[in-house]
Protein backbone atom coordinates (compact mmCIF):
# COMPACT_ATOMS: atom_id res chain seq x y z
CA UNK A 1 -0.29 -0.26 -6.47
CA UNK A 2 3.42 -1.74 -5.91
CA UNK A 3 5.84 -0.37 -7.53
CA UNK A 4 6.43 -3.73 -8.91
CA UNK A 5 2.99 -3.83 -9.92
CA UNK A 6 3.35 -0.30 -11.85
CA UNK A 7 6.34 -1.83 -13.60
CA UNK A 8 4.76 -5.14 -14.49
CA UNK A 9 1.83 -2.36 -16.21
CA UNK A 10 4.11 -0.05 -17.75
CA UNK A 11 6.08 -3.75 -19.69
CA UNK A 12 2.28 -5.07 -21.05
CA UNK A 13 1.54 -1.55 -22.28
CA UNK A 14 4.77 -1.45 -24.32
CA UNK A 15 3.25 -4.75 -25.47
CA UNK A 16 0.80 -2.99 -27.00
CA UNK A 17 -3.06 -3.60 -27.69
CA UNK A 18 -2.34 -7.41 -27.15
CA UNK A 19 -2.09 -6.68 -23.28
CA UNK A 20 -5.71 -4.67 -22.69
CA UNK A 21 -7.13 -7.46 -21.48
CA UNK A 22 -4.30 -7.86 -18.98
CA UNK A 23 -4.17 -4.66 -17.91
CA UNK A 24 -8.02 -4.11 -17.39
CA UNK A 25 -7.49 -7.04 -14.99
CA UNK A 26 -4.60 -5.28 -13.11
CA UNK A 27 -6.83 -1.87 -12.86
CA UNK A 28 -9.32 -3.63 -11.44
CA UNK A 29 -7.93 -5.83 -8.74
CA UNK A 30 -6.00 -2.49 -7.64
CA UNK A 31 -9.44 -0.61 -7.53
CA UNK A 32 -10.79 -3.39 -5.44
CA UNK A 33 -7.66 -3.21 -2.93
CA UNK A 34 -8.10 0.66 -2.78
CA UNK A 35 -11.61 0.37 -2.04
CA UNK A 36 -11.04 -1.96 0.75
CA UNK A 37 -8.55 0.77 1.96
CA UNK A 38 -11.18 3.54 1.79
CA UNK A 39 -13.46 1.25 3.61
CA UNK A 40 -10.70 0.32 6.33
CA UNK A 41 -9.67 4.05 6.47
CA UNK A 42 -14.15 4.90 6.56
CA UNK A 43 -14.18 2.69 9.70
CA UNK A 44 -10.91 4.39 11.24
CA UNK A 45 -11.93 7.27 10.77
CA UNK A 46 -15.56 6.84 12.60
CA UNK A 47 -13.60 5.36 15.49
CA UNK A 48 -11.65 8.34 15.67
CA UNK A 49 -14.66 10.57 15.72
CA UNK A 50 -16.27 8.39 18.86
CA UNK A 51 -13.30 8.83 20.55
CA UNK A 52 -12.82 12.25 20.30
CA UNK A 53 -16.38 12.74 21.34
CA UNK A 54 -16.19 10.50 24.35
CA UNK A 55 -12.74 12.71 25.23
CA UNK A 56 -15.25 15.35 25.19
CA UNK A 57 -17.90 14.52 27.34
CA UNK A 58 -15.68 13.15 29.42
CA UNK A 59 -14.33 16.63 29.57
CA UNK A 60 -17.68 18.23 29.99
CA UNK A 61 -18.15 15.74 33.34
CA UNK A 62 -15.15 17.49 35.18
CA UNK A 63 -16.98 20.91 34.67
């Protein structure tokens, strides 16, 4: 979350219970972005892993 973000939360919770609604809404378009990150950092990751195990067998050829 942006630290703008975080301070647009923190001034509707000093609003009080009028805000929840609000503030539900801002939870959970930030747990949809940092789901898409997991995902983007999921894929990332398994491209790492191929590469490292096509480094390998490529080492494994030279032998």
């Amino acid at each position: 979350m942006k630290v703008s973000d975080m301070k647009h939360f923190s001034d509707l919770r000093s609003q009080g219970e009028a805000t929840i609604s609000v503030r539900r809404e801002l939870l959970e378009t930030h747990q949809k972005n940092v789901l898409a990150q997991i995902n983007e950092l999921k894929n990332n990751l398994k491209m790492i892993d191929e590469k490292i195990e096509s480094y390998k067998w490529m080492e494994g050829q030279d032998s």
